[in-house]
N, C-alpha and C. Protein backbone atom coordinates (compact mmCIF):
# COMPACT_ATOMS: atom_id res chain seq x y z
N UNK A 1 0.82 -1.20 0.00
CA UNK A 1 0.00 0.00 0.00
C UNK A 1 0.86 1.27 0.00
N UNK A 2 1.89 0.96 0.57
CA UNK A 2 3.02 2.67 0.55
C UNK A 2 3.28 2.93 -0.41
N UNK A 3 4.17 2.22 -1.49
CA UNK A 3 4.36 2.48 -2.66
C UNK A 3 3.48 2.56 -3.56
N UNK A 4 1.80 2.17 -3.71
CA UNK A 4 0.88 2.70 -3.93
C UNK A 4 0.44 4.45 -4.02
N UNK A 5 0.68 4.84 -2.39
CA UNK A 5 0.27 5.87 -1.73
C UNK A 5 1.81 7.02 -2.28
N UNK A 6 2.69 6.25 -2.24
CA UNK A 6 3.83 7.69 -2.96
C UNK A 6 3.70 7.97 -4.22
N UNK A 7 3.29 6.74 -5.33
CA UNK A 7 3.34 7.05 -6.55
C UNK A 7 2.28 8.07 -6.72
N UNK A 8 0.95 8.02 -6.08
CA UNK A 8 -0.44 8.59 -6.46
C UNK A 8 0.43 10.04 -5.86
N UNK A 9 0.58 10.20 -4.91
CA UNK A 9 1.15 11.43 -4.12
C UNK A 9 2.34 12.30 -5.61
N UNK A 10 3.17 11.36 -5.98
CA UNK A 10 3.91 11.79 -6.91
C UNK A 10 3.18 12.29 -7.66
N UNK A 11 2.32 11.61 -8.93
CA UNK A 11 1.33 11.78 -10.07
C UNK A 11 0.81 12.94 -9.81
N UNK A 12 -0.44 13.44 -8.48
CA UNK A 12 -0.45 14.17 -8.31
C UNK A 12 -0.24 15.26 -7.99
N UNK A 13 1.77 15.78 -7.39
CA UNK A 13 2.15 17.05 -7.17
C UNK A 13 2.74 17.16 -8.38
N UNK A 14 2.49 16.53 -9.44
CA UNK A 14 3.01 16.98 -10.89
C UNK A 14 2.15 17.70 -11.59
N UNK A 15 0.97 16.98 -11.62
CA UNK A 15 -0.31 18.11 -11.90
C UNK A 15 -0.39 19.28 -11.14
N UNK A 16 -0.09 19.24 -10.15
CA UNK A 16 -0.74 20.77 -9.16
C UNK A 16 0.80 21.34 -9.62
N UNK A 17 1.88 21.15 -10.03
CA UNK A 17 2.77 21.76 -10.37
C UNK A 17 2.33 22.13 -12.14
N UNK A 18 2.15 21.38 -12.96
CA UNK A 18 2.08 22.00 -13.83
C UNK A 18 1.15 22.91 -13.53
N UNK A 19 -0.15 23.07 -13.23
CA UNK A 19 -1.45 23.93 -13.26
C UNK A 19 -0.64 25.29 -12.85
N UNK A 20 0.27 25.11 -11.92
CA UNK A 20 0.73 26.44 -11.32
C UNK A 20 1.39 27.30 -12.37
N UNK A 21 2.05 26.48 -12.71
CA UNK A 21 2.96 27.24 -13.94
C UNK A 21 2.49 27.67 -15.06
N UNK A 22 1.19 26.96 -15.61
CA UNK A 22 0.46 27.57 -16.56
C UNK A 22 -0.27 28.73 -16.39
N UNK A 23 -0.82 28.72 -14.81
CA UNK A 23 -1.26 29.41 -14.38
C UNK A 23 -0.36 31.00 -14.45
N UNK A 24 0.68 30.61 -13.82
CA UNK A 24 1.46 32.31 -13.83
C UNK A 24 1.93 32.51 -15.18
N UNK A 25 1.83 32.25 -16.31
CA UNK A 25 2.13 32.02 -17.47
C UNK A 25 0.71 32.98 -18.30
N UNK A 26 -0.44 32.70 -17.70
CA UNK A 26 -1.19 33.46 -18.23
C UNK A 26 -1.58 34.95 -17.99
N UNK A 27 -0.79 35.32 -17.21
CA UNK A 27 -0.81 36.94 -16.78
C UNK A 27 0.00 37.61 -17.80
N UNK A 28 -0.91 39.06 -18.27
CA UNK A 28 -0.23 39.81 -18.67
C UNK A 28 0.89 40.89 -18.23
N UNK A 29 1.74 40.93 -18.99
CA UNK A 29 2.35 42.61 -18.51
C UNK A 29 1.39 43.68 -18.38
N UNK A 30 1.89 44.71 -17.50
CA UNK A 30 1.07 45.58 -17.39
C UNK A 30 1.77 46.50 -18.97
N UNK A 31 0.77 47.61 -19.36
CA UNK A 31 0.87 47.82 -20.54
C UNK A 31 1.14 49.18 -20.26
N UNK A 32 1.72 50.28 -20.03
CA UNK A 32 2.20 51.44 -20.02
C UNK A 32 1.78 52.69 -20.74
N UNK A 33 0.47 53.42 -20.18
CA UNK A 33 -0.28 54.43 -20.97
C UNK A 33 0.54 55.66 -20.90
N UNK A 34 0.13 56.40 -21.41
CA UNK A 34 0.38 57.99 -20.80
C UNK A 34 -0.65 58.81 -21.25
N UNK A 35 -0.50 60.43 -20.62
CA UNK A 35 -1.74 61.16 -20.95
C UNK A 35 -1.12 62.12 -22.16
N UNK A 36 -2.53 62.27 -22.62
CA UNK A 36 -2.19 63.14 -23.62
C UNK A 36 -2.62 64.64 -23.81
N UNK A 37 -1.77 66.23 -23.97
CA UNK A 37 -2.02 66.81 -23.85
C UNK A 37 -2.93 67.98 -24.63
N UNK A 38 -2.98 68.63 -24.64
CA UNK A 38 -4.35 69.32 -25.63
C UNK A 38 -4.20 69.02 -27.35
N UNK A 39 -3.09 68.93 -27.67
CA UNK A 39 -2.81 68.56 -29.05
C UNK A 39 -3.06 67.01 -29.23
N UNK A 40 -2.84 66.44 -28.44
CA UNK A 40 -2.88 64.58 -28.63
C UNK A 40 -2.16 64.32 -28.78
N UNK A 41 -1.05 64.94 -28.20
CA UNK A 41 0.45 64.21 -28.09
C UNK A 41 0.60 63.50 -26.64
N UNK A 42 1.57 62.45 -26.29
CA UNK A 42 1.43 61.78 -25.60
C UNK A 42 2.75 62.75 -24.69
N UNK A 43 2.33 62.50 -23.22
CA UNK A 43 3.30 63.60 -22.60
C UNK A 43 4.22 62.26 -21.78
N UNK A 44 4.97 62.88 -21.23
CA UNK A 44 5.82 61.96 -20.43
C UNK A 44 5.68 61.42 -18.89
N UNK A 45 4.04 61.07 -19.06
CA UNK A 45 3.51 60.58 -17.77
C UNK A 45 3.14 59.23 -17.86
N UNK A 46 3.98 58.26 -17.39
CA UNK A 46 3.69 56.77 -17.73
C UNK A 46 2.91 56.58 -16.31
N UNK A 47 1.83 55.41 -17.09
CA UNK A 47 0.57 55.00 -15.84
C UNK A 47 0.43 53.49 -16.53
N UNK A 48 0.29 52.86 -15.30
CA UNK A 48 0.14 51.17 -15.28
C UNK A 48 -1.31 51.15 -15.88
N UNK A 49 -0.91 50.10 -16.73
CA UNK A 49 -2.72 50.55 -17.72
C UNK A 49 -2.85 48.67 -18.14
N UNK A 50 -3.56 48.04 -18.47
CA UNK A 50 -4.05 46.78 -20.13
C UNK A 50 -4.46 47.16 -20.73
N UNK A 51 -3.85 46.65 -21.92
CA UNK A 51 -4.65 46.86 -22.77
C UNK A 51 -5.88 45.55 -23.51
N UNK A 52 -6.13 44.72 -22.54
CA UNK A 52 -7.29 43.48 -22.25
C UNK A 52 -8.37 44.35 -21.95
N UNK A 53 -9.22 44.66 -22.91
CA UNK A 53 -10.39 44.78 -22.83
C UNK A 53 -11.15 44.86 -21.41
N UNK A 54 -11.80 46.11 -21.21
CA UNK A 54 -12.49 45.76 -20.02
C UNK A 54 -13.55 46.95 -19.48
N UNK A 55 -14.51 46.66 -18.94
CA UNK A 55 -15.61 48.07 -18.88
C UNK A 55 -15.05 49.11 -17.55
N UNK A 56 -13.74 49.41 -17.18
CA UNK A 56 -12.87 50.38 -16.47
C UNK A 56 -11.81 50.87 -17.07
N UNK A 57 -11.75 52.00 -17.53
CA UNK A 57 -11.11 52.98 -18.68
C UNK A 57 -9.81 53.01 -17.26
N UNK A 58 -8.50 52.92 -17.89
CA UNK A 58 -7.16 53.52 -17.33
C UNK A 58 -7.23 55.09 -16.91
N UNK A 59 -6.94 55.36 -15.82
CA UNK A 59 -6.86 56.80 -15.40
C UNK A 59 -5.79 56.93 -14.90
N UNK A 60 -5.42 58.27 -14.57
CA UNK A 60 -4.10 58.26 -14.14
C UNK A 60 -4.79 58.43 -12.37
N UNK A 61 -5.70 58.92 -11.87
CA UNK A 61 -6.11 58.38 -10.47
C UNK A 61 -6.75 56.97 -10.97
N UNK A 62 -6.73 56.49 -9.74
CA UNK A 62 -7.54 54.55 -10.07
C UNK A 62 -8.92 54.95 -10.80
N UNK A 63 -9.72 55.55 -10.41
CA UNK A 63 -11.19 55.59 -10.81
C UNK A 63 -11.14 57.27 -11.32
N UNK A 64 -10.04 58.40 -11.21
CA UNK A 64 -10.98 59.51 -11.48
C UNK A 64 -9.34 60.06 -12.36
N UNK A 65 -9.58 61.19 -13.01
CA UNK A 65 -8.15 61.83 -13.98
C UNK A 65 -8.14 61.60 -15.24
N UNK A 66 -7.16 62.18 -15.40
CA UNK A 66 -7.37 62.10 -17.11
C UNK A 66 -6.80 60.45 -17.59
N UNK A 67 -7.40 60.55 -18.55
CA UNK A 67 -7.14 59.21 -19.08
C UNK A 67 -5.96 59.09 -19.82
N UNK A 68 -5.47 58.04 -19.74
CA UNK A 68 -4.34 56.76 -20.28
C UNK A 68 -4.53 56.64 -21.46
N UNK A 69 -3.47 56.69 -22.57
CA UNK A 69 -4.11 56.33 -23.59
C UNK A 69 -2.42 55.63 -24.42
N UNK A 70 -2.55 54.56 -25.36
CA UNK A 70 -1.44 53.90 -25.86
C UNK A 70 -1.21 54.61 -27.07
N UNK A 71 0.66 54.84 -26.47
CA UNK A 71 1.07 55.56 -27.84
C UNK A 71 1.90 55.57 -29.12
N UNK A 72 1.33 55.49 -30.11
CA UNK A 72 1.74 55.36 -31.20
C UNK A 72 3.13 55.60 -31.70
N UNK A 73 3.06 55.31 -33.31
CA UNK A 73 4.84 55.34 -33.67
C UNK A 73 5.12 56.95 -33.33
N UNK A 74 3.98 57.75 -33.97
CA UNK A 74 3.89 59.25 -33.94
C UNK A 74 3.78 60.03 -32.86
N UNK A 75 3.82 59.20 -31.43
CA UNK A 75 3.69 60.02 -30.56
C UNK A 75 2.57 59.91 -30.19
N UNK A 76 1.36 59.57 -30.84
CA UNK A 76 0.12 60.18 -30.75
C UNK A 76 -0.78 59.58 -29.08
N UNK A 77 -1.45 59.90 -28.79
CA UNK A 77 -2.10 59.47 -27.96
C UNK A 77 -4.03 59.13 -28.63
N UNK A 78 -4.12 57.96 -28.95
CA UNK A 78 -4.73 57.59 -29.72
C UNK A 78 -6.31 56.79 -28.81
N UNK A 79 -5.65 55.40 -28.79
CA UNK A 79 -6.54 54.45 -28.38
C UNK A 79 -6.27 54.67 -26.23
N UNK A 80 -7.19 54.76 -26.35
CA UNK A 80 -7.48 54.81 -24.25
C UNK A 80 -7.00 53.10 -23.78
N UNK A 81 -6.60 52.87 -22.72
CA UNK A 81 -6.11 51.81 -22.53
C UNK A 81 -7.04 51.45 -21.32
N UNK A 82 -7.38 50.62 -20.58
CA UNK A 82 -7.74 49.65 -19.63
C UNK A 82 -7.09 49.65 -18.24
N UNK A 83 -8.19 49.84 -17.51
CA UNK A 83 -7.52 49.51 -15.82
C UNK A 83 -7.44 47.77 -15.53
N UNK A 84 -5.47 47.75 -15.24
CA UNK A 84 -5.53 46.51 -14.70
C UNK A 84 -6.21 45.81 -13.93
């Protein structure tokens, strides 16, 4: 029965090991907005932003400020980015 009981014990901390690793494997980087100033240029204020889809717009306060937005080859401050 022991060598029963280590192999199953084995088998199973291989699974709960892989799951883990896939697991931290599926997180994104955080994606790096900045704001943009009256022209729509992107200024030199980097804010922790995703850009994963989601119904909470990136601000530069958590919930209130001007918005985050990802910037282009041109500088531009274009598309609004996502609160992690």
């Amino acid at each position: 029965m022991a060598p029963i009981a280590v192999a199953v014990l084995g088998i199973s901390g291989a699974f709960v090991t892989t799951s883990m690793q896939n697991a931290a494997k599926s997180v994104a980087p955080p994606k790096i907005g900045y704001l943009a100033n009256a022209q729509g240029k992107c200024t030199d204020t980097p804010v922790n932003c995703s850009d994963t889809p989601s119904t909470f717009i990136c601000r530069l306060g958590v919930s209130s400020g001007p918005v985050a937005y990802n910037k282009d080859a041109q500088n531009n401050c274009v598309q609004p980015l996502y609160r992690p």
